[in-house]
Protein backbone atom coordinates (compact mmCIF):
# COMPACT_ATOMS: atom_id res chain seq x y z
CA UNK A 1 0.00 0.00 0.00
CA UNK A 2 2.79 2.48 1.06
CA UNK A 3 4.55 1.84 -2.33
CA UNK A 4 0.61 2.68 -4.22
CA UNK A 5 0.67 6.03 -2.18
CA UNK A 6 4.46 7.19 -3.05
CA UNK A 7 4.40 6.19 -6.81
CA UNK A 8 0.83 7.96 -7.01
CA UNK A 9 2.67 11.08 -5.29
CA UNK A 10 5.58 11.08 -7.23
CA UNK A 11 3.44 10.64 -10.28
CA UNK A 12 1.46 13.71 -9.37
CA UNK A 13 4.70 15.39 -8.43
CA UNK A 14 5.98 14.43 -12.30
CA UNK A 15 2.78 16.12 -13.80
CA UNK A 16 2.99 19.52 -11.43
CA UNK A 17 6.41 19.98 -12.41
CA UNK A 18 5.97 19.31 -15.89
CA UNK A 19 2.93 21.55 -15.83
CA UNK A 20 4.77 24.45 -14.23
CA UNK A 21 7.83 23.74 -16.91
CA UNK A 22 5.17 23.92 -20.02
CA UNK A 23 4.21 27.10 -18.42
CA UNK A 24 7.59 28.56 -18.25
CA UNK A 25 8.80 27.56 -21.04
CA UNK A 26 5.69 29.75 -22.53
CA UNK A 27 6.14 32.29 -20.48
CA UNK A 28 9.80 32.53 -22.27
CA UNK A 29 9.09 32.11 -25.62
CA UNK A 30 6.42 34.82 -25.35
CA UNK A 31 9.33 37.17 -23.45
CA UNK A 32 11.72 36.19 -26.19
CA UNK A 33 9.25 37.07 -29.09
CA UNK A 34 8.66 40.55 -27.28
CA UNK A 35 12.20 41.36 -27.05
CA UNK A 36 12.82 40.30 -30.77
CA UNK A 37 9.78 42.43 -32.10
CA UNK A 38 11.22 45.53 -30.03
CA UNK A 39 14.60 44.78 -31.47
CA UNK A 40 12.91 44.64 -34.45
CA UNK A 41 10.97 48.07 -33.88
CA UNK A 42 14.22 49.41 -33.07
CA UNK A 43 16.63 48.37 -35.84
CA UNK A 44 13.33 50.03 -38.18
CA UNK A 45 13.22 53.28 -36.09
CA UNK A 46 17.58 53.44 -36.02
CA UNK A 47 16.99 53.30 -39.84
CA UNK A 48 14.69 55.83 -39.98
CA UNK A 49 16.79 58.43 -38.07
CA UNK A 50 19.65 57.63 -40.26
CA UNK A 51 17.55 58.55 -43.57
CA UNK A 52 16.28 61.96 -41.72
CA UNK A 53 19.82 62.78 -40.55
CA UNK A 54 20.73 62.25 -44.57
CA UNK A 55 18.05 64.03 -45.32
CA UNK A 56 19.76 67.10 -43.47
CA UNK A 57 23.00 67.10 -44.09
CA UNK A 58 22.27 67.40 -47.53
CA UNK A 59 19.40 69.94 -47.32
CA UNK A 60 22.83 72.07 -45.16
CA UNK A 61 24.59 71.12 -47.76
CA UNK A 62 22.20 72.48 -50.34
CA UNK A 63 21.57 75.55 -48.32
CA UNK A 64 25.39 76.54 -47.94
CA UNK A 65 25.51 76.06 -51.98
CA UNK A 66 22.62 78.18 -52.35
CA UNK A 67 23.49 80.86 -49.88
CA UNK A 68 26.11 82.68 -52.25
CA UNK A 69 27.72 85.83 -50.68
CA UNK A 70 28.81 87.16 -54.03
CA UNK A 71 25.01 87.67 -55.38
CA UNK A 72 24.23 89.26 -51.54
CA UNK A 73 26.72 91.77 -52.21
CA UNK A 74 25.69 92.49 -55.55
CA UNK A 75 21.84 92.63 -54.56
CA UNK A 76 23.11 95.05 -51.07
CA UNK A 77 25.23 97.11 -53.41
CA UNK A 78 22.32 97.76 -56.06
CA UNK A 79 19.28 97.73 -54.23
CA UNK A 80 20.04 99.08 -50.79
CA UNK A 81 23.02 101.21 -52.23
CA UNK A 82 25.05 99.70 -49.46
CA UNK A 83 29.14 100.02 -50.36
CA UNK A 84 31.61 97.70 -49.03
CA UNK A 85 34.38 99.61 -46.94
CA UNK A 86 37.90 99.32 -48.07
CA UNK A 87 41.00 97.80 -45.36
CA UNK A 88 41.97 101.47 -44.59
CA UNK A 89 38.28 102.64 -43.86
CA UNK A 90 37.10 103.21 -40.58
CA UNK A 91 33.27 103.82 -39.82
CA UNK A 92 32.14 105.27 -36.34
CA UNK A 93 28.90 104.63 -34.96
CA UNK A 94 27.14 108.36 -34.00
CA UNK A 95 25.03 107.12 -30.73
CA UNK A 96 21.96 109.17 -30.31
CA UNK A 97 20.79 108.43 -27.02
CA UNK A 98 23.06 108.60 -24.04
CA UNK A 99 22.46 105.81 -21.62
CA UNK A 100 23.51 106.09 -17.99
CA UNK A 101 23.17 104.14 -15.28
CA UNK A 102 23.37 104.81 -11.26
CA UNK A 103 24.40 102.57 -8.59
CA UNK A 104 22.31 103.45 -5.13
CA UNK A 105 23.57 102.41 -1.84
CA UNK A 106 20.99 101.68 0.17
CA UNK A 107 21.28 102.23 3.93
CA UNK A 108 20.39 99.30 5.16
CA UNK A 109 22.00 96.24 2.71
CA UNK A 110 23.68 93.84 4.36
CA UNK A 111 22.63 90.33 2.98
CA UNK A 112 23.68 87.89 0.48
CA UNK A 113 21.21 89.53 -2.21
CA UNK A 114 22.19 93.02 -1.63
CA UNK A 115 26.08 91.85 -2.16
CA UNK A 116 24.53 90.56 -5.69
CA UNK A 117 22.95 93.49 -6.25
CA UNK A 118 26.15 95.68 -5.91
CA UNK A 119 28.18 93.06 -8.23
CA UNK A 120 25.96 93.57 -10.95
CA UNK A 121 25.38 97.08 -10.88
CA UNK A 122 29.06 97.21 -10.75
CA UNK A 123 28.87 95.09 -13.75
CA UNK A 124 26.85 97.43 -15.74
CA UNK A 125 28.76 100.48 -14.83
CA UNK A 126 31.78 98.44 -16.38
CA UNK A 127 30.11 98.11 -19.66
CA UNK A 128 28.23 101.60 -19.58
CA UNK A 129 31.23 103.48 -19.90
């Protein structure tokens, strides 16, 4: 009787583990098929981004050929009557509005924004002049 009950428990025990192996060995093939579409997906979208990056290099390409400086001078020059200056010209810049700046102390400034404050304003006073 004892030898009935352990062959009928191992032969249960057979079946559960071959059970849960079916299932896992499912469970993988369905994980591997998922990973190989999204390699897939990948390799596709890789592709892609390599035909748009062609795609602009030579639309820069195509723009630097079509951007020609000589026929912008000679468009300036006519239309706009703009001249080119020569090496030994020198053109100052008349400013029409004089802009000053003041730095105020204030009486009471002693934290860390005031001390930001004052390096700015020193800042601008640099570049003012």
């Amino acid at each position: 009787m004892k030898i009935m009950k352990q062959k009928n428990r191992t032969d249960w025990l057979v079946i559960a583990l071959t059970i849960a192996f079916i299932c896992i060995g499912l469970l993988s093939i369905d994980c591997f098929l998922q990973k190989n579409e999204k390699i897939a997906e990948r390799n596709q979208l890789l592709k892609v981004l390599s035909h748009e990056e062609n795609i602009a290099e030579r639309l820069r390409i195509e723009y630097k050929q079509r951007t020609n400086y000589k026929m912008i001078e000679e468009y300036v020059s006519e239309n706009l009557s703009m001249k080119k200056l020569d090496k030994y010209q020198i053109e100052y810049i008349v400013k029409t509005v004089d802009n000053k700046s003041e730095v105020v102390k204030l009486e009471n400034d002693d934290g860390i924004f005031s001390r930001i404050s004052q390096v700015f304003s020193i800042i601008a006073s640099y570049f003012d002049n």
